[in-house]
Protein backbone atom coordinates (compact mmCIF):
# COMPACT_ATOMS: atom_id res chain seq x y z
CA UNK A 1 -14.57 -49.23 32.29
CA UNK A 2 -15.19 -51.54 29.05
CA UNK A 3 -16.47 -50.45 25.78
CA UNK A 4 -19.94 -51.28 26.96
CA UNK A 5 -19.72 -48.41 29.69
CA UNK A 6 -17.53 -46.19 27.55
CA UNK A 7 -18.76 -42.86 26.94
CA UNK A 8 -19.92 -42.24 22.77
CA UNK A 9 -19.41 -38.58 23.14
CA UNK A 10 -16.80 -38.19 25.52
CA UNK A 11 -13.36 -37.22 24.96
CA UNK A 12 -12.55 -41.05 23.93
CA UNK A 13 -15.20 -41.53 21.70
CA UNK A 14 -14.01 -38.97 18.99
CA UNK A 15 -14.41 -39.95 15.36
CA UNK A 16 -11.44 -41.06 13.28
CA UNK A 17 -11.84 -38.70 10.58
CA UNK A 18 -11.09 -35.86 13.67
CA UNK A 19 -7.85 -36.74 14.20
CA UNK A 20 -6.07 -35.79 17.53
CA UNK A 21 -2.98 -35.02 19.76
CA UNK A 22 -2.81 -36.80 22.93
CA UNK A 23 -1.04 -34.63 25.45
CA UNK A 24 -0.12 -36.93 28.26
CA UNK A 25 -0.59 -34.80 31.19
CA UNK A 26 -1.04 -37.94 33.78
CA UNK A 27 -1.03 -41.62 32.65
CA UNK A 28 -4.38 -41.97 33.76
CA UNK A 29 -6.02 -38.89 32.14
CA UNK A 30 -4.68 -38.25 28.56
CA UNK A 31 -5.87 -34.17 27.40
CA UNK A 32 -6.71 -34.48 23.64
CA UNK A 33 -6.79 -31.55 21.69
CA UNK A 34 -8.48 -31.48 17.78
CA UNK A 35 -5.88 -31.39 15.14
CA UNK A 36 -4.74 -28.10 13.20
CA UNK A 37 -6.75 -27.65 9.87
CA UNK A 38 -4.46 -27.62 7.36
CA UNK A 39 -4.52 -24.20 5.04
CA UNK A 40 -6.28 -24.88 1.74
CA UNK A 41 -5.52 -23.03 -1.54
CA UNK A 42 -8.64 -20.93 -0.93
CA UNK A 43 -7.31 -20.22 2.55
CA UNK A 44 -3.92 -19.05 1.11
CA UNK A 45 -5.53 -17.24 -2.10
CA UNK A 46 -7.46 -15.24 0.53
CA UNK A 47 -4.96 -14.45 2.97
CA UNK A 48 -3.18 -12.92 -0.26
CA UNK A 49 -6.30 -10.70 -0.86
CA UNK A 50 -6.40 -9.12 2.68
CA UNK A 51 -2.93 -8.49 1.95
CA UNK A 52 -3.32 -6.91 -1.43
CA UNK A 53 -6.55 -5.15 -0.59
CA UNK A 54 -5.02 -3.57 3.39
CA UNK A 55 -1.98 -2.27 0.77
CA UNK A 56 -4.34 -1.01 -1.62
CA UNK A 57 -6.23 0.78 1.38
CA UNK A 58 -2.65 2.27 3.18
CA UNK A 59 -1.17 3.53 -0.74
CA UNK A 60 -4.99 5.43 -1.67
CA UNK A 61 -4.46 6.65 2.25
CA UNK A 62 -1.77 8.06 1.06
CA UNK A 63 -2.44 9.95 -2.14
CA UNK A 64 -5.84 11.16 -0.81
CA UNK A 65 -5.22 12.03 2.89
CA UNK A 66 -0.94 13.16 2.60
CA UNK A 67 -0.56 14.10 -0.86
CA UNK A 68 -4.41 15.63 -1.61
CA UNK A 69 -4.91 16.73 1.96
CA UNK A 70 -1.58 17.94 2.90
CA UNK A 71 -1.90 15.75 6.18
CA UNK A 72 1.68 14.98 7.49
CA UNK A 73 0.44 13.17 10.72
CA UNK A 74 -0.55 10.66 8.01
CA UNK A 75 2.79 10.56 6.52
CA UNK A 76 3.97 9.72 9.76
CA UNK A 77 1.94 7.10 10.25
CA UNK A 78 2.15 5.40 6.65
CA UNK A 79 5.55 5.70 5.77
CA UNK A 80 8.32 3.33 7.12
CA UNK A 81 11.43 4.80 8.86
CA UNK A 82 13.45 2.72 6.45
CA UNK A 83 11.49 3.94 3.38
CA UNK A 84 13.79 3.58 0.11
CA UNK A 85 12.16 5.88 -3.29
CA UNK A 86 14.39 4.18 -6.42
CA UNK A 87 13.17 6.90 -8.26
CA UNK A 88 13.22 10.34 -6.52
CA UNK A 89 12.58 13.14 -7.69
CA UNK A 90 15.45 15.50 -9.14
CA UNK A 91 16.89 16.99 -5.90
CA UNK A 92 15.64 14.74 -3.43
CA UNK A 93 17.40 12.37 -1.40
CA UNK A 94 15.78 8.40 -1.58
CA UNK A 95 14.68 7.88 2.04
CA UNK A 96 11.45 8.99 4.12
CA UNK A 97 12.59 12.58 4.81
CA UNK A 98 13.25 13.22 0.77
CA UNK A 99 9.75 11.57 -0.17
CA UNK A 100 8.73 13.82 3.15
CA UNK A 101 10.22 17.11 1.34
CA UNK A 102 8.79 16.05 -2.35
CA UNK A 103 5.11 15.91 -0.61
CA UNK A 104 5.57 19.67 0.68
CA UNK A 105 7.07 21.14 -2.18
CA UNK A 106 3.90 19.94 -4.62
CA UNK A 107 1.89 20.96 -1.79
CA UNK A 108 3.38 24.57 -1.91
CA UNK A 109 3.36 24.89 -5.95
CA UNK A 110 -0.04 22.83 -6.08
CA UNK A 111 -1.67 24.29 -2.75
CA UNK A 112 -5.01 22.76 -4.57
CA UNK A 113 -2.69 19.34 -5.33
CA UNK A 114 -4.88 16.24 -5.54
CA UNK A 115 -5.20 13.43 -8.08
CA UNK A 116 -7.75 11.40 -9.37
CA UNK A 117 -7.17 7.38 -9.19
CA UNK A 118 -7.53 4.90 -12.26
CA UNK A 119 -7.01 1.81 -11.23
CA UNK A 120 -4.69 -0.15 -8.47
CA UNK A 121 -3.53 -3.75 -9.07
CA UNK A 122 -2.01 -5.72 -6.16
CA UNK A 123 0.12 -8.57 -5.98
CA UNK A 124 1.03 -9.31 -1.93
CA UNK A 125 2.93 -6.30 -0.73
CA UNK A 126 2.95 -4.67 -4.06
CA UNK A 127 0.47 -2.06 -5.25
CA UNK A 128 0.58 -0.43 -8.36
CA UNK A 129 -1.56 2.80 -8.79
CA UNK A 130 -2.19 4.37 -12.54
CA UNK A 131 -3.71 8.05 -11.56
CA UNK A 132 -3.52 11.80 -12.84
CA UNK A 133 -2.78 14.41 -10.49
CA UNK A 134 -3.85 17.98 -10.86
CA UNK A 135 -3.92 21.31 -9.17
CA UNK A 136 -3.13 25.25 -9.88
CA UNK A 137 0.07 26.07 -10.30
CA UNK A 138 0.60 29.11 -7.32
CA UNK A 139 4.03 28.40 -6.10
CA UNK A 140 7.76 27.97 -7.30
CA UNK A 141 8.30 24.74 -9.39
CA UNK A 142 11.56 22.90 -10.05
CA UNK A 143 12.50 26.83 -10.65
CA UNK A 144 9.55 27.80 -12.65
CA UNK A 145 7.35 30.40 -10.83
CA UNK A 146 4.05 30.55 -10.60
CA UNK A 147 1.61 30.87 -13.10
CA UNK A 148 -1.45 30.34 -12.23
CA UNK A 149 -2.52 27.80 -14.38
CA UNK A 150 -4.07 24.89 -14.05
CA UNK A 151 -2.18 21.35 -14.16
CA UNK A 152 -2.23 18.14 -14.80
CA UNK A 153 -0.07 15.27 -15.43
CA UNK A 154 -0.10 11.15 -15.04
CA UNK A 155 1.81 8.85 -13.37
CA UNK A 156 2.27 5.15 -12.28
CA UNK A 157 3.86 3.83 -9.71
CA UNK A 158 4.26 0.75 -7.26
CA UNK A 159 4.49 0.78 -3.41
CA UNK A 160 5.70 -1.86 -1.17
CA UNK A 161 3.53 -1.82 2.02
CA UNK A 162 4.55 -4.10 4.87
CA UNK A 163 3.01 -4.39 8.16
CA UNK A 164 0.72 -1.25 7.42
CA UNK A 165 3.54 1.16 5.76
CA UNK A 166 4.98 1.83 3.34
CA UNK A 167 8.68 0.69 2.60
CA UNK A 168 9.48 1.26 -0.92
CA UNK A 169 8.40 3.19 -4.00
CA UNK A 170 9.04 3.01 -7.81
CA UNK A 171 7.39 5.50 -10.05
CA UNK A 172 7.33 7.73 -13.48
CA UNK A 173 5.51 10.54 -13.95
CA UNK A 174 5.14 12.79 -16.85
CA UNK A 175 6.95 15.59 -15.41
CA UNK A 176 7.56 17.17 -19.53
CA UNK A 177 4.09 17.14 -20.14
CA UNK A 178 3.73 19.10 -16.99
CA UNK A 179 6.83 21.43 -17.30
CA UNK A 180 4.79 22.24 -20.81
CA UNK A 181 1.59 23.27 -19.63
CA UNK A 182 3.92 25.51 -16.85
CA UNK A 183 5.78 27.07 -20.32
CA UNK A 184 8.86 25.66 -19.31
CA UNK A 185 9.28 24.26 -22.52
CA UNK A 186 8.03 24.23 -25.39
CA UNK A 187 4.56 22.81 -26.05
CA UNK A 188 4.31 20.11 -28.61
CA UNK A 189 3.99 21.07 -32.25
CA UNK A 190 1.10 20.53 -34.83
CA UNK A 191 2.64 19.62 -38.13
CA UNK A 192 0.08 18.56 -40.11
């Protein structure tokens, strides 16, 4: 076959700017294949939000369905077996079953626990997540029993999520505000 006879669309007749792979499967009859597209800085920049936004998604999972709805299936589902907490709670241990134990305890003080969310930021596998939580106080508390009133403190804390759970947590809340409005301590002062 000469160029004359040559197909122009054929396998042989791609353009120059497509570059190609020639996979030599017989001598005679070379397989081409179209070059990978290299990933842009768009690409990248949005493979980073699917991240960030999926983590978003699995942390408000989270505080709505396990720590609002009491839903420990979720738990199960959203927390990693190797889950590390560098700040528990006083009395808890730092791994899945103390975050686990936390959850139920609020849930038995707070039976009406739930919290409102702020804001959440992302950055990859990192979501941070400003919210106040509130509820009626009807059970034992860090050894304050029940009063009856109603509660409310804020916290903030960050969550790493990797493939869909959630490995690590770093938080403060404003547990004295909320041992306060229990009467565990003293409220705060006016001295004007």
């Amino acid at each position: 076959m000469n160029q004359s006879t040559a197909p122009k669309n054929g396998l042989n007749a791609l353009p120059p700017e497509e570059s190609v792979l020639i996979l030599i499967d017989h001598p005679a009859h070379p397989v081409r294949q179209p070059a990978r597209k290299q990933q842009t800085v768009e690409d990248k920049v949005m493979t980073i939000n699917n991240l960030s936004e999926a983590a978003k998604a699995v942390v408000r999972r989270n505080t709505e369905e396990v720590q609002g709805g009491g839903n420990f299936e979720v738990f199960e589902e959203l927390f990693g077996d190797d889950f590390l907490d560098h700040t528990p709670q006083p009395g808890r241990t730092p791994d899945k079953d103390g975050a686990r134990q936390l959850y139920k305890i609020l849930r038995t003080a707070f039976p009406d626990f739930h919290a409102d969310i702020h804001w959440q930021l992302a950055d990859g596998d990192r979501v941070t997540t400003y919210k106040t939580y509130h509820g009626t106080h009807r059970g034992e508390f860090l050894g304050v029993a029940p009063t009856g009133r109603q509660i409310q403190f804020e916290t903030v804390d960050v969550m790493r999520v990797r493939n869909g759970k959630i490995t690590e947590h770093w938080g403060v809340a404003n547990l004295f505000s909320l041992m306060q409005q229990l009467g565990a301590w003293p409220a705060k002062q006016d001295h004007s």
